[in-house]
PDB file of N, CA and C in Angstrom:
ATOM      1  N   UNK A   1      -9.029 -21.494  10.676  1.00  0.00           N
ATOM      2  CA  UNK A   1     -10.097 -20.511  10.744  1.00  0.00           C
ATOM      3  C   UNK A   1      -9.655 -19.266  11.515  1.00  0.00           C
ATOM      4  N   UNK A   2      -8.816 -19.385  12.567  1.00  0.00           N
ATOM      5  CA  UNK A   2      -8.799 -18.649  13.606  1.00  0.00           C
ATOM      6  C   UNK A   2      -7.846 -17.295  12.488  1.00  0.00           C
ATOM      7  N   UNK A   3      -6.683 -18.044  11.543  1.00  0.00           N
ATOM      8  CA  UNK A   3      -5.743 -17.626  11.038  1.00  0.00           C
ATOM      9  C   UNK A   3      -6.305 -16.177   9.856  1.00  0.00           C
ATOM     10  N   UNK A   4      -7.320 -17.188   9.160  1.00  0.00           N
ATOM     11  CA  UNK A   4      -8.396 -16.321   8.474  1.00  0.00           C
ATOM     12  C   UNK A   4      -8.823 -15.095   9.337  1.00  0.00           C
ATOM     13  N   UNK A   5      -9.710 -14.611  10.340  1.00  0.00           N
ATOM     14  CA  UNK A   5      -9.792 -14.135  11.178  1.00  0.00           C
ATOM     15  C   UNK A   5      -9.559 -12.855  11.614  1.00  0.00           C
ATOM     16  N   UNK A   6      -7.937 -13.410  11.942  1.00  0.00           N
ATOM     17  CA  UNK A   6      -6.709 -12.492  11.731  1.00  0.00           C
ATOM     18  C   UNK A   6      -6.676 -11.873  10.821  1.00  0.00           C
ATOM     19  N   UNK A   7      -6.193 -12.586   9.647  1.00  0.00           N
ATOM     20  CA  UNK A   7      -5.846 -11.929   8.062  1.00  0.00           C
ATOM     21  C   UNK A   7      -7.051 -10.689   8.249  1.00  0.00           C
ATOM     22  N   UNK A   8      -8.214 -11.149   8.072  1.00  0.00           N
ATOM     23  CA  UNK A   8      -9.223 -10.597   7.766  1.00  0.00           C
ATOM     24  C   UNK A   8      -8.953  -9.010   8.983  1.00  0.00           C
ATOM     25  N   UNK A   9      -9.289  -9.120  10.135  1.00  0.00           N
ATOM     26  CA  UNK A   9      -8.957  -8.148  11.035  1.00  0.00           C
ATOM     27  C   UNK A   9      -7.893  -6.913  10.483  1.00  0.00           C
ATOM     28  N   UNK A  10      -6.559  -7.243  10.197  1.00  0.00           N
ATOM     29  CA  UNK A  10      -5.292  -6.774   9.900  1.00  0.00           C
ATOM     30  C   UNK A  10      -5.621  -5.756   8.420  1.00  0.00           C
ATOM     31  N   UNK A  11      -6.468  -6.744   7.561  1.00  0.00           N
ATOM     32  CA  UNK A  11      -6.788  -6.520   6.093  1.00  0.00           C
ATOM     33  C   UNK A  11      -8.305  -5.389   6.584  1.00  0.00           C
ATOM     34  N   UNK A  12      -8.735  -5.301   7.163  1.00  0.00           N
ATOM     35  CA  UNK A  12     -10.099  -4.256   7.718  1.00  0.00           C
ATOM     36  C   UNK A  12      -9.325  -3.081   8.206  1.00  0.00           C
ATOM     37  N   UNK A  13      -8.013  -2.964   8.846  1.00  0.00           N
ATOM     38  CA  UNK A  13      -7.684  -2.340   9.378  1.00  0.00           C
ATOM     39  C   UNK A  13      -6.885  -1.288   8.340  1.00  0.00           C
ATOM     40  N   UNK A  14      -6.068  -1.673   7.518  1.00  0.00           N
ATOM     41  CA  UNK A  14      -5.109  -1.582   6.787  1.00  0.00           C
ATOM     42  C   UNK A  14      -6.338  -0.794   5.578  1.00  0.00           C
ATOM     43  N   UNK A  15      -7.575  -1.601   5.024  1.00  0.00           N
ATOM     44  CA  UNK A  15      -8.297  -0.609   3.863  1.00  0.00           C
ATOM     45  C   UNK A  15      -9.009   0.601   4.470  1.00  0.00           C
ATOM     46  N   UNK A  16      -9.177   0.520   5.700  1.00  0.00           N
ATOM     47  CA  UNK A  16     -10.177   1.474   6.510  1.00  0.00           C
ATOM     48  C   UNK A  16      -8.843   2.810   6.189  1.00  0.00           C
ATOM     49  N   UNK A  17      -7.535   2.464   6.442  1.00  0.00           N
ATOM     50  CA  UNK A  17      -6.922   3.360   6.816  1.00  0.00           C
ATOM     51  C   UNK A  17      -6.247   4.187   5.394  1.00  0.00           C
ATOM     52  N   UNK A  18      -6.478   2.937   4.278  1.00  0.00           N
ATOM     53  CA  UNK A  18      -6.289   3.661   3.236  1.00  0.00           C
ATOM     54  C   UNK A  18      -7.095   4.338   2.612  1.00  0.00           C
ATOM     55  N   UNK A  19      -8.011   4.015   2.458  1.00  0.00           N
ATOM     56  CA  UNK A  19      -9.783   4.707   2.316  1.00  0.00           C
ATOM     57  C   UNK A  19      -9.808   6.242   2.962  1.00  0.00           C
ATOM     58  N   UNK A  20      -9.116   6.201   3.650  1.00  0.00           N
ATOM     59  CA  UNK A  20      -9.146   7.216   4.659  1.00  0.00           C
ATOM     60  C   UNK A  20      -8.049   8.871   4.529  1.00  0.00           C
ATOM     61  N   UNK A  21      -7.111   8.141   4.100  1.00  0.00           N
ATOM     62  CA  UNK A  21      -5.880   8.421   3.365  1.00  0.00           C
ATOM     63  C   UNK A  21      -6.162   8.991   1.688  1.00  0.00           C
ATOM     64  N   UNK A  22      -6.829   8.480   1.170  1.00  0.00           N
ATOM     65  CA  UNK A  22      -7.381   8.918  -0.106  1.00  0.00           C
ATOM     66  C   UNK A  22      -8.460   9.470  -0.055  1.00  0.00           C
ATOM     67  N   UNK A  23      -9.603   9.882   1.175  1.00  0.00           N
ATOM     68  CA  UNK A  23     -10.584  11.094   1.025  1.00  0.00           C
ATOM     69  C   UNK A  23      -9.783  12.237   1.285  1.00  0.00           C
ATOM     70  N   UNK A  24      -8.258  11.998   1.956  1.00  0.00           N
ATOM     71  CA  UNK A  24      -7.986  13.323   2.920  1.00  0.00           C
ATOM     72  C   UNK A  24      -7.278  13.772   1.526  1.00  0.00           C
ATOM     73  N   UNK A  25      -6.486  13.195   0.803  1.00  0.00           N
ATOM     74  CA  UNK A  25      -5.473  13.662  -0.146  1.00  0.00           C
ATOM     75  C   UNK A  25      -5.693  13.470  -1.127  1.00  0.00           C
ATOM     76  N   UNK A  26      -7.072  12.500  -1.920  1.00  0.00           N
ATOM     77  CA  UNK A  26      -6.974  12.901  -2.821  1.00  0.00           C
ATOM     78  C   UNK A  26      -8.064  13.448  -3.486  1.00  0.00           C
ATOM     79  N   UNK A  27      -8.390  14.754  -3.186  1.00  0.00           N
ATOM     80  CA  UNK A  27      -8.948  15.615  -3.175  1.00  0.00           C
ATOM     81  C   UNK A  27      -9.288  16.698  -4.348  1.00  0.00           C
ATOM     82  N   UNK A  28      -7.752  17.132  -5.385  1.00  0.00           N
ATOM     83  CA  UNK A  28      -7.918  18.190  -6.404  1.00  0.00           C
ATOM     84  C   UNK A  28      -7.866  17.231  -7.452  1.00  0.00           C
ATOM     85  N   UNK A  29      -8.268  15.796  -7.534  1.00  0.00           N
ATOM     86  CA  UNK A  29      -8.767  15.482  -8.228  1.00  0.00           C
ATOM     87  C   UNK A  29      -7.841  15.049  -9.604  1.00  0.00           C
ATOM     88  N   UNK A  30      -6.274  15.309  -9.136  1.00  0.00           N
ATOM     89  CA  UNK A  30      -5.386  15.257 -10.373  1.00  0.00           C
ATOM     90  C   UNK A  30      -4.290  13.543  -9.494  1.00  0.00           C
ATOM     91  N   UNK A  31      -3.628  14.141  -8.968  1.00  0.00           N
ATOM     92  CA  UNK A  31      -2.770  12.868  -8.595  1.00  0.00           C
ATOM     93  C   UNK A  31      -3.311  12.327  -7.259  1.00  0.00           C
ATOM     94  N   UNK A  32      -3.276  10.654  -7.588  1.00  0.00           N
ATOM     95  CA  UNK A  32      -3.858  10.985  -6.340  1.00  0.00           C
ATOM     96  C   UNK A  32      -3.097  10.191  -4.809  1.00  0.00           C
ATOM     97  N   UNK A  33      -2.862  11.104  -4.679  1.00  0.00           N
ATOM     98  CA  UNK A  33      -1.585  11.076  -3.552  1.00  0.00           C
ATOM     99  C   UNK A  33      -1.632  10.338  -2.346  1.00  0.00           C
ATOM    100  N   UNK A  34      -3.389  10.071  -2.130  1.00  0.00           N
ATOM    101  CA  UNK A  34      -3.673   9.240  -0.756  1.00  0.00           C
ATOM    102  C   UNK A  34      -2.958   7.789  -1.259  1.00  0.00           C
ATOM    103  N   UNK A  35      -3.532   6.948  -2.746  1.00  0.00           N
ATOM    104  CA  UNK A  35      -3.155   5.798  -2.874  1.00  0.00           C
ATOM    105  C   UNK A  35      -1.742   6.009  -2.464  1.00  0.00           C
ATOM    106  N   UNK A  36      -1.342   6.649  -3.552  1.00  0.00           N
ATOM    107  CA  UNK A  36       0.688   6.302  -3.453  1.00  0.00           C
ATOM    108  C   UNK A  36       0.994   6.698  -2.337  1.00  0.00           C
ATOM    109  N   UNK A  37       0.567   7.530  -1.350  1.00  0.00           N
ATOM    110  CA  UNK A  37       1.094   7.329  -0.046  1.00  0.00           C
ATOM    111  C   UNK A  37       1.144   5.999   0.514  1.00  0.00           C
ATOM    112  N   UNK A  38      -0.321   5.770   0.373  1.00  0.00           N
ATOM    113  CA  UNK A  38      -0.340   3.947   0.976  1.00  0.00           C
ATOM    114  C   UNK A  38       0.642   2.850   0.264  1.00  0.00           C
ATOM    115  N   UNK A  39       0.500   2.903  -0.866  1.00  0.00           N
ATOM    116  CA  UNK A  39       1.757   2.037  -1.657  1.00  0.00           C
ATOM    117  C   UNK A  39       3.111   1.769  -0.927  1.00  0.00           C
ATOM    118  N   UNK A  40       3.353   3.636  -0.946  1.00  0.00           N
ATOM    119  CA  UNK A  40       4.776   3.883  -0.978  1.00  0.00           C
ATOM    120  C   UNK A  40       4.696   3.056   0.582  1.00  0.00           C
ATOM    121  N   UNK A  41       3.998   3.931   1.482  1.00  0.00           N
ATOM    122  CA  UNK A  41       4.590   3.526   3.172  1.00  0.00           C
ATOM    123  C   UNK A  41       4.317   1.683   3.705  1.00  0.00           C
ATOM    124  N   UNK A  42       3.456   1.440   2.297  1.00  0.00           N
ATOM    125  CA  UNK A  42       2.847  -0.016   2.625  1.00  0.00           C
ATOM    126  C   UNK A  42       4.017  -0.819   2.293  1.00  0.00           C
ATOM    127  N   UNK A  43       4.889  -0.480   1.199  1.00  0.00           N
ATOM    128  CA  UNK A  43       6.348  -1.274   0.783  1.00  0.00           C
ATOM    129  C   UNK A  43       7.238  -0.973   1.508  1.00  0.00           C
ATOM    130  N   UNK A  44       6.868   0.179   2.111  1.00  0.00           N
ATOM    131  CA  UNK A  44       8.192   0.608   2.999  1.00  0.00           C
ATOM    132  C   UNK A  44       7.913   0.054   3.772  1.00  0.00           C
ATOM    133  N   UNK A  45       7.191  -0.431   5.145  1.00  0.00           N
ATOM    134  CA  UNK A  45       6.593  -1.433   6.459  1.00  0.00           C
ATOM    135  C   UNK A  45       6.915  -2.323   5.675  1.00  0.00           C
ATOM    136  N   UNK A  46       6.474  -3.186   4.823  1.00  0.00           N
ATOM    137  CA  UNK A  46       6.359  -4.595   4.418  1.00  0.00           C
ATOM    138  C   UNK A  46       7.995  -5.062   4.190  1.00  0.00           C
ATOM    139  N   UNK A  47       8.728  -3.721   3.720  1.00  0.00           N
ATOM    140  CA  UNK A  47       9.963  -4.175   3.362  1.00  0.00           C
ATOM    141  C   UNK A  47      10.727  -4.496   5.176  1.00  0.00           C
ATOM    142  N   UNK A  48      10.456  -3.522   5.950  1.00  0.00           N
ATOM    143  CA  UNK A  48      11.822  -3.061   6.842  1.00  0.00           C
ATOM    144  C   UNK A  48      10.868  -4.502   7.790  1.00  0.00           C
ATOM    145  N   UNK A  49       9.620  -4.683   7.823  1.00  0.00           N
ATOM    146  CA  UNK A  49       9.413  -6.316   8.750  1.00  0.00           C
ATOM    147  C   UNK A  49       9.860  -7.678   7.820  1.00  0.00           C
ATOM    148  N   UNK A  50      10.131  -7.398   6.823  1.00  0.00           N
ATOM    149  CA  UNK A  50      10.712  -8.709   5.862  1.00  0.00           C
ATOM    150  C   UNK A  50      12.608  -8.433   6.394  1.00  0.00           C
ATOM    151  N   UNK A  51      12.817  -7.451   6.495  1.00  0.00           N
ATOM    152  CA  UNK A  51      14.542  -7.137   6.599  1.00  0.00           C
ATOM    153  C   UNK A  51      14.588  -7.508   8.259  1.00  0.00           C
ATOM    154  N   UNK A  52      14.162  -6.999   9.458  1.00  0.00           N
ATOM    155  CA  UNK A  52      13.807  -7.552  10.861  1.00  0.00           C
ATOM    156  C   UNK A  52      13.115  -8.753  11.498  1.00  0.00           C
ATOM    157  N   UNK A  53      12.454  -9.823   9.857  1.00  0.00           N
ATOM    158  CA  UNK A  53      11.223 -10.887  10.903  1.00  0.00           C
ATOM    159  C   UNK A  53      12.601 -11.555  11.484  1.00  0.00           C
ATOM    160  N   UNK A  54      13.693 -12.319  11.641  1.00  0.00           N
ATOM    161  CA  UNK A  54      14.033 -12.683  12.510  1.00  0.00           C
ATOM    162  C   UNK A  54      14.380 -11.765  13.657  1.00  0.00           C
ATOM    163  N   UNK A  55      14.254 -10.901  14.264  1.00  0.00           N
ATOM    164  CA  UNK A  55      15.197 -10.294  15.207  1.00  0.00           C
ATOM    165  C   UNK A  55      13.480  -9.773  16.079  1.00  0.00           C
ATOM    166  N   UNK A  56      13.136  -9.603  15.256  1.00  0.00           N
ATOM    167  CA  UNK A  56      11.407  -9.099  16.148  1.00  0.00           C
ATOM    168  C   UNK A  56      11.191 -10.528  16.624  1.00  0.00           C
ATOM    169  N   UNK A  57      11.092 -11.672  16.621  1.00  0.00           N
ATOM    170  CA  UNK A  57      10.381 -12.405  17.128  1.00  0.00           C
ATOM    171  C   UNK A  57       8.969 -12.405  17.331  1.00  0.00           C
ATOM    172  N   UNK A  58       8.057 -12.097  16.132  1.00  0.00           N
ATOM    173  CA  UNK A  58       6.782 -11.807  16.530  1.00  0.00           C
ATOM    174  C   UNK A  58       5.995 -13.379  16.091  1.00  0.00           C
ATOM    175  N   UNK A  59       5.209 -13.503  17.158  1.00  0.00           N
ATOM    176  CA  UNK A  59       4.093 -14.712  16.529  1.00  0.00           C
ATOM    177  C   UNK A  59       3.855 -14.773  15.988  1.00  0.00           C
ATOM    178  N   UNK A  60       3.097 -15.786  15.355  1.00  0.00           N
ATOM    179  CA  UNK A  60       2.706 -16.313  13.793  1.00  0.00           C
ATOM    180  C   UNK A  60       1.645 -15.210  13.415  1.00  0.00           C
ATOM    181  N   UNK A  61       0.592 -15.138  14.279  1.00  0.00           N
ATOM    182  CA  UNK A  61      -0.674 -14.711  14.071  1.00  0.00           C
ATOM    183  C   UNK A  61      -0.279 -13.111  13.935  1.00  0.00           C
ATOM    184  N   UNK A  62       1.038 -12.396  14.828  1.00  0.00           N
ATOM    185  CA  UNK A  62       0.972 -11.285  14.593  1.00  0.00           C
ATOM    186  C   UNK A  62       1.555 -10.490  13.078  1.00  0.00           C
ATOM    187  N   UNK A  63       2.248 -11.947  12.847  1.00  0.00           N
ATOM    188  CA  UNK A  63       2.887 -11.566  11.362  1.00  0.00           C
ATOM    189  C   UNK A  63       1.759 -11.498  10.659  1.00  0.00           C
ATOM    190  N   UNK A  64       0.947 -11.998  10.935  1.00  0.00           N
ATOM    191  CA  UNK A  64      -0.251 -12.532   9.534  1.00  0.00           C
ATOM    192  C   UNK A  64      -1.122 -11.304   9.989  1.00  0.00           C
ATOM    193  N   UNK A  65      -1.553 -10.601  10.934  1.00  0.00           N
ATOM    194  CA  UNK A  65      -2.371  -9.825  11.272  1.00  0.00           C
ATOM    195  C   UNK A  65      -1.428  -8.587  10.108  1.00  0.00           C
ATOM    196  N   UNK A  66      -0.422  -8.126  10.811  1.00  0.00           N
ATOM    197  CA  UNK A  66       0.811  -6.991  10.325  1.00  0.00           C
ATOM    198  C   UNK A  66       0.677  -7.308   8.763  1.00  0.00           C
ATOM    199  N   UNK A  67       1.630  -8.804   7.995  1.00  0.00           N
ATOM    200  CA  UNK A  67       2.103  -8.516   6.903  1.00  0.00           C
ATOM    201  C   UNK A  67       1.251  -8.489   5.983  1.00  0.00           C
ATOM    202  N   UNK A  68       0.101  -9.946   6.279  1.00  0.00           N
ATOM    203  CA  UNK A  68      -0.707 -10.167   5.259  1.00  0.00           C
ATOM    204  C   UNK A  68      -1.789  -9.488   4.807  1.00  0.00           C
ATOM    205  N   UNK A  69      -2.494  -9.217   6.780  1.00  0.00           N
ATOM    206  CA  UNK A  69      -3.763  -8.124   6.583  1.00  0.00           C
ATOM    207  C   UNK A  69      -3.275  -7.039   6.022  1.00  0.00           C
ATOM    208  N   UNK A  70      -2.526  -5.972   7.339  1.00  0.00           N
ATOM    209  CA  UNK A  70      -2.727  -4.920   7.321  1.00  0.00           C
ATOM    210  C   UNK A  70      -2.501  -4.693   6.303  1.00  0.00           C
ATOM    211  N   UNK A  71      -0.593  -4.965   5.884  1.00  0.00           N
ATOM    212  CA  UNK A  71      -0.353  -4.634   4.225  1.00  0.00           C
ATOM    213  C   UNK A  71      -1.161  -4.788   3.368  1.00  0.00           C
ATOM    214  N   UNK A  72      -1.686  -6.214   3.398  1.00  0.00           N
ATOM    215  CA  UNK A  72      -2.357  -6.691   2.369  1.00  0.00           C
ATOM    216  C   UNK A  72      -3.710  -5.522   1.536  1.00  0.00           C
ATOM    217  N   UNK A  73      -4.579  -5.352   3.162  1.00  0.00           N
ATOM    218  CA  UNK A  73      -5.814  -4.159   2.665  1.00  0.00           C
ATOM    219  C   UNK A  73      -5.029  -2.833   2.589  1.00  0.00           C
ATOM    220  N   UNK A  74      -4.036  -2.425   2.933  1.00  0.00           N
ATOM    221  CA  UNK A  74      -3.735  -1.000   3.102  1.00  0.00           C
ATOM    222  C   UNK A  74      -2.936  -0.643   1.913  1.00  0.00           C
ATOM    223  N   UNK A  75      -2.483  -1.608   0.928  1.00  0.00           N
ATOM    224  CA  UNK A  75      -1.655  -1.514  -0.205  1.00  0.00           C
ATOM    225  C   UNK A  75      -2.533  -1.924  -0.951  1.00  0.00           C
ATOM    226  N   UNK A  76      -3.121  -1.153  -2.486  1.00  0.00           N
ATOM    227  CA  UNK A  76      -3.800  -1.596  -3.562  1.00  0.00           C
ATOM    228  C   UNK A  76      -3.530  -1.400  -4.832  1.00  0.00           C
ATOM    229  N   UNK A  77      -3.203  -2.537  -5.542  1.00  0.00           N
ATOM    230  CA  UNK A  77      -2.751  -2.661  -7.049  1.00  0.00           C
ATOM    231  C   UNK A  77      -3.943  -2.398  -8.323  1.00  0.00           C
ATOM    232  N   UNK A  78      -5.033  -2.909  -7.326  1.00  0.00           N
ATOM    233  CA  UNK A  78      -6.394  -2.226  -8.226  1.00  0.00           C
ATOM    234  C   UNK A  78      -6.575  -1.188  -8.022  1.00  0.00           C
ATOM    235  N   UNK A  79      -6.749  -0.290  -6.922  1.00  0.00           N
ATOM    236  CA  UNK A  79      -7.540   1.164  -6.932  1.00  0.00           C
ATOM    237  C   UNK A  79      -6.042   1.754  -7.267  1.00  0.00           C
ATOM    238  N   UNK A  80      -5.004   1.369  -7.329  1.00  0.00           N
ATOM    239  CA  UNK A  80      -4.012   2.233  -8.324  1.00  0.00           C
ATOM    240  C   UNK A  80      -3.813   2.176  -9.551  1.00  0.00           C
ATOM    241  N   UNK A  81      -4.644   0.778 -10.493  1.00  0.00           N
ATOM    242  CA  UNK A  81      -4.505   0.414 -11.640  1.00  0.00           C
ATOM    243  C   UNK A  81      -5.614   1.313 -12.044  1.00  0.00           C
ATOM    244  N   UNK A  82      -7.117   1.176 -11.624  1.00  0.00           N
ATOM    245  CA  UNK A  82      -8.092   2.182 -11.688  1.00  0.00           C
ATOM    246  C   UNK A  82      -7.984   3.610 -11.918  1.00  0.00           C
ATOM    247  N   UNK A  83      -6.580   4.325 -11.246  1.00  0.00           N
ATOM    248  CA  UNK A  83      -6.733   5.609 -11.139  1.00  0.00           C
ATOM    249  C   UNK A  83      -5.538   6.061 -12.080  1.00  0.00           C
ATOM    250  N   UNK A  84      -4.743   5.007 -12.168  1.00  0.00           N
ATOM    251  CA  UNK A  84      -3.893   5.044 -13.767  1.00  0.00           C
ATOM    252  C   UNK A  84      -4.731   5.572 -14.757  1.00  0.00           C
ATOM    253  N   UNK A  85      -5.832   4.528 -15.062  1.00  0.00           N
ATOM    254  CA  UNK A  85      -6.469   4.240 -16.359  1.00  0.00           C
ATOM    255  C   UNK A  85      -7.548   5.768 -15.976  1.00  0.00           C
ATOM    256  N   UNK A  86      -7.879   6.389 -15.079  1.00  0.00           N
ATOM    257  CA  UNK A  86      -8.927   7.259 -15.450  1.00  0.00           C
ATOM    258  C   UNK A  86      -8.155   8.604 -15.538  1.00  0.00           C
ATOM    259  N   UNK A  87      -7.025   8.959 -14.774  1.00  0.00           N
ATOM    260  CA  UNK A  87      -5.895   9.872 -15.637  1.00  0.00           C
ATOM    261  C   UNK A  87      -5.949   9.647 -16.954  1.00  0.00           C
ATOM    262  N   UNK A  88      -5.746   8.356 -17.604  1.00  0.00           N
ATOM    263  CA  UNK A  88      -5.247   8.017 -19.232  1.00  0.00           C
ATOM    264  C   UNK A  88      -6.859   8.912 -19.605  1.00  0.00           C
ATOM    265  N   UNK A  89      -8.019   8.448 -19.269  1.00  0.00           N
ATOM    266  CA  UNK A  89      -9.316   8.858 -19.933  1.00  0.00           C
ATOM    267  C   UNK A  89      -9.482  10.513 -19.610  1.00  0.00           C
ATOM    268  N   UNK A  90      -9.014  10.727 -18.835  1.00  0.00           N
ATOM    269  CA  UNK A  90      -9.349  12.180 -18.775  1.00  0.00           C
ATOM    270  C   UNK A  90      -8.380  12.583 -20.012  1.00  0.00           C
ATOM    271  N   UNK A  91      -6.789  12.368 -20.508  1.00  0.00           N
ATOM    272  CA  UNK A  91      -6.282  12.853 -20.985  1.00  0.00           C
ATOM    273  C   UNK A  91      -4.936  13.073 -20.999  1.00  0.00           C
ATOM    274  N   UNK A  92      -5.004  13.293 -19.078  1.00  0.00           N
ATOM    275  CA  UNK A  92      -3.646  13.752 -18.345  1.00  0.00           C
ATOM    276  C   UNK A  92      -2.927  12.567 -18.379  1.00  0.00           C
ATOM    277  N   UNK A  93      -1.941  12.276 -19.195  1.00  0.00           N
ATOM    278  CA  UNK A  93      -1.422  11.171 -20.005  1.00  0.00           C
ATOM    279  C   UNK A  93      -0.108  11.309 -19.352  1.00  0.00           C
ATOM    280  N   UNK A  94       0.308  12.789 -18.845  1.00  0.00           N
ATOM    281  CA  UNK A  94       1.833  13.307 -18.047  1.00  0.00           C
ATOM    282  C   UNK A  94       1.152  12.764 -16.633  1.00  0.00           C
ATOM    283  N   UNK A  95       0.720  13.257 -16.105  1.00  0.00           N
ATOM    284  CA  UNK A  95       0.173  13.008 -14.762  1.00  0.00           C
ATOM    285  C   UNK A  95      -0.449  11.196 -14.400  1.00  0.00           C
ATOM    286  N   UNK A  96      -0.652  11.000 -15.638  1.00  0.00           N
ATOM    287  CA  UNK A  96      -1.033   8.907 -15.215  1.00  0.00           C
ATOM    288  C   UNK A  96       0.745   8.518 -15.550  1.00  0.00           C
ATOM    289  N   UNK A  97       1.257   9.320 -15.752  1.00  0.00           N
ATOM    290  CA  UNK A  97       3.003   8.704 -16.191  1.00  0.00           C
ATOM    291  C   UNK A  97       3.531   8.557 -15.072  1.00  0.00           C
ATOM    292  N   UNK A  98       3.735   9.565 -14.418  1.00  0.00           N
ATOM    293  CA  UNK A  98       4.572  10.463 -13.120  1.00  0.00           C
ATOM    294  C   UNK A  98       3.505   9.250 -12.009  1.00  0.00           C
ATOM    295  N   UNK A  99       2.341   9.442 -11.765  1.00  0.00           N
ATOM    296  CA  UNK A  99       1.834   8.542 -10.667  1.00  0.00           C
ATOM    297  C   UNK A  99       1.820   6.824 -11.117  1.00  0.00           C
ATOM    298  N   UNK A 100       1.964   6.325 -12.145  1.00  0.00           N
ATOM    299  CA  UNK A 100       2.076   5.283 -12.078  1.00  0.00           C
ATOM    300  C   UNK A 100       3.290   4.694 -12.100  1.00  0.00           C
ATOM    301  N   UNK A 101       4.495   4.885 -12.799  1.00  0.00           N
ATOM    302  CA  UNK A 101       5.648   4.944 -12.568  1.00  0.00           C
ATOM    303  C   UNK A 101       6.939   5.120 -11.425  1.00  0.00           C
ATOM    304  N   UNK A 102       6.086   6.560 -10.568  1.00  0.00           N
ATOM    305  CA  UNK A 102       6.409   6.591  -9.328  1.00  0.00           C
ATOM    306  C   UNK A 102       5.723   5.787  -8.297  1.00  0.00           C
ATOM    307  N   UNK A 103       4.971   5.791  -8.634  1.00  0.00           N
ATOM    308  CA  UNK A 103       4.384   5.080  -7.235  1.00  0.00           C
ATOM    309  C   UNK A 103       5.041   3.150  -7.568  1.00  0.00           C
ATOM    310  N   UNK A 104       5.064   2.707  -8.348  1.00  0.00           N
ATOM    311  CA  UNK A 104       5.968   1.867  -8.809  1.00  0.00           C
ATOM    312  C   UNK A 104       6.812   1.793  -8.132  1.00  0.00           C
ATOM    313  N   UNK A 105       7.935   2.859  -9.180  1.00  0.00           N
ATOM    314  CA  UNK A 105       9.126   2.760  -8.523  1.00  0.00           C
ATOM    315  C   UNK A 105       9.701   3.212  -6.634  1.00  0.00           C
ATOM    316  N   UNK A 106       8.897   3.763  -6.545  1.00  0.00           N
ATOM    317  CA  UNK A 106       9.294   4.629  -5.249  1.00  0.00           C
ATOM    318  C   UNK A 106       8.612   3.057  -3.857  1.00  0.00           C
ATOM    319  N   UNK A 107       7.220   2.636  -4.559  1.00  0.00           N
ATOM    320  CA  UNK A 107       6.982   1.250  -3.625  1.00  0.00           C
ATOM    321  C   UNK A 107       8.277   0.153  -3.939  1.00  0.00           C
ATOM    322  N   UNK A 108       8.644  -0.228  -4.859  1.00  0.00           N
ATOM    323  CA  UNK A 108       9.583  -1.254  -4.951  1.00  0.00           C
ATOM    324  C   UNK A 108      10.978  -1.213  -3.929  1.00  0.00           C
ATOM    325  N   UNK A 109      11.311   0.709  -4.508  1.00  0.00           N
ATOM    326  CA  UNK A 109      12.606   1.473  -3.732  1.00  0.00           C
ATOM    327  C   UNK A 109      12.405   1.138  -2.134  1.00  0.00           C
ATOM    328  N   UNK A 110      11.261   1.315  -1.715  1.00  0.00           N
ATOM    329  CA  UNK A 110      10.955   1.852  -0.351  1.00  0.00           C
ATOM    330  C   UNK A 110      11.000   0.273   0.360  1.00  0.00           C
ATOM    331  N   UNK A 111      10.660  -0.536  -0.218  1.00  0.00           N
ATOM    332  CA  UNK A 111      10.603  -1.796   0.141  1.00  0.00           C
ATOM    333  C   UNK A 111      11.877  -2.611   0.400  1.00  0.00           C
ATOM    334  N   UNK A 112      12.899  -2.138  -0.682  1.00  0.00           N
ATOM    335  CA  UNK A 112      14.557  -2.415  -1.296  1.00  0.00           C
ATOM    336  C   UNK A 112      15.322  -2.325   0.160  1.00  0.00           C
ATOM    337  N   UNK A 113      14.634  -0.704   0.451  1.00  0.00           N
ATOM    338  CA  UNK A 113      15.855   0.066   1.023  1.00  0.00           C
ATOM    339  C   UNK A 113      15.867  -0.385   2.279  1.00  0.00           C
ATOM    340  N   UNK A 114      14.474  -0.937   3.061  1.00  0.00           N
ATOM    341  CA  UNK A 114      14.465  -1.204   4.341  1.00  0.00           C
ATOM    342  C   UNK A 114      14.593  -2.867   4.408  1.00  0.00           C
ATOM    343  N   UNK A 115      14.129  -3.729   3.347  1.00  0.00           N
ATOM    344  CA  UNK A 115      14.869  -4.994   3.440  1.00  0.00           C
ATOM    345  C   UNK A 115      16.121  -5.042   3.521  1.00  0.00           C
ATOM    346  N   UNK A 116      17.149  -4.373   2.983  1.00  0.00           N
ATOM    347  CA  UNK A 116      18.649  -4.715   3.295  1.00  0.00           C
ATOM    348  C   UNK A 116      19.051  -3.947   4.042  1.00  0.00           C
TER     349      UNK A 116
END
């Protein structure tokens, strides 16, 4: 229960901050730059504490607060799948390419580069 808790805490912390991140940036209404910021910097953290969990020595609970919450709420595969598909409906068919693709590739990269 206690573990839940945690998760939950880490995961409140992590959507508050992406939520937050996407009123500030994404704004003109075309790319929207708050998610893939969160993506990108959420693979990038998730990667470089997966490349360091032995050498940090962090507690159980703080991994689970850090990897599972925070990442967990602060990185979203739905409100980026969502904002794919309403680029596709508006039209901007170049612009759902470039943000879904990049934000893809650039989360996977960012994740790559600080695990090894």
């Amino acid at each position: 229960m206690i573990s839940s808790i945690i998760v939950f805490m880490g995961g409140m912390l992590g959507a508050i901050l992406r939520y937050e991140l996407s009123r500030w940036l994404n704004k003109d209404g075309r790319i929207p730059w708050g998610t893939a910021l969160a993506n990108i910097s959420g693979g990038l953290l998730l990667g470089y504490l997966i490349g360091v969990q032995g050498s940090l020595n962090l507690p159980d609970w703080a991994w689970l607060l850090i990897t599972v919450g925070f990442c967990g709420g602060y990185t979203t595969f739905s409100t980026f799948s969502y904002e794919v598909m309403t680029l596709m409906k508006k039209r901007a068919y170049i612009a759902a390419f470039i943000y879904g693709m990049g934000s893809t590739l650039l989360t996977i990269l960012g994740a790559a580069l600080l695990l090894y």
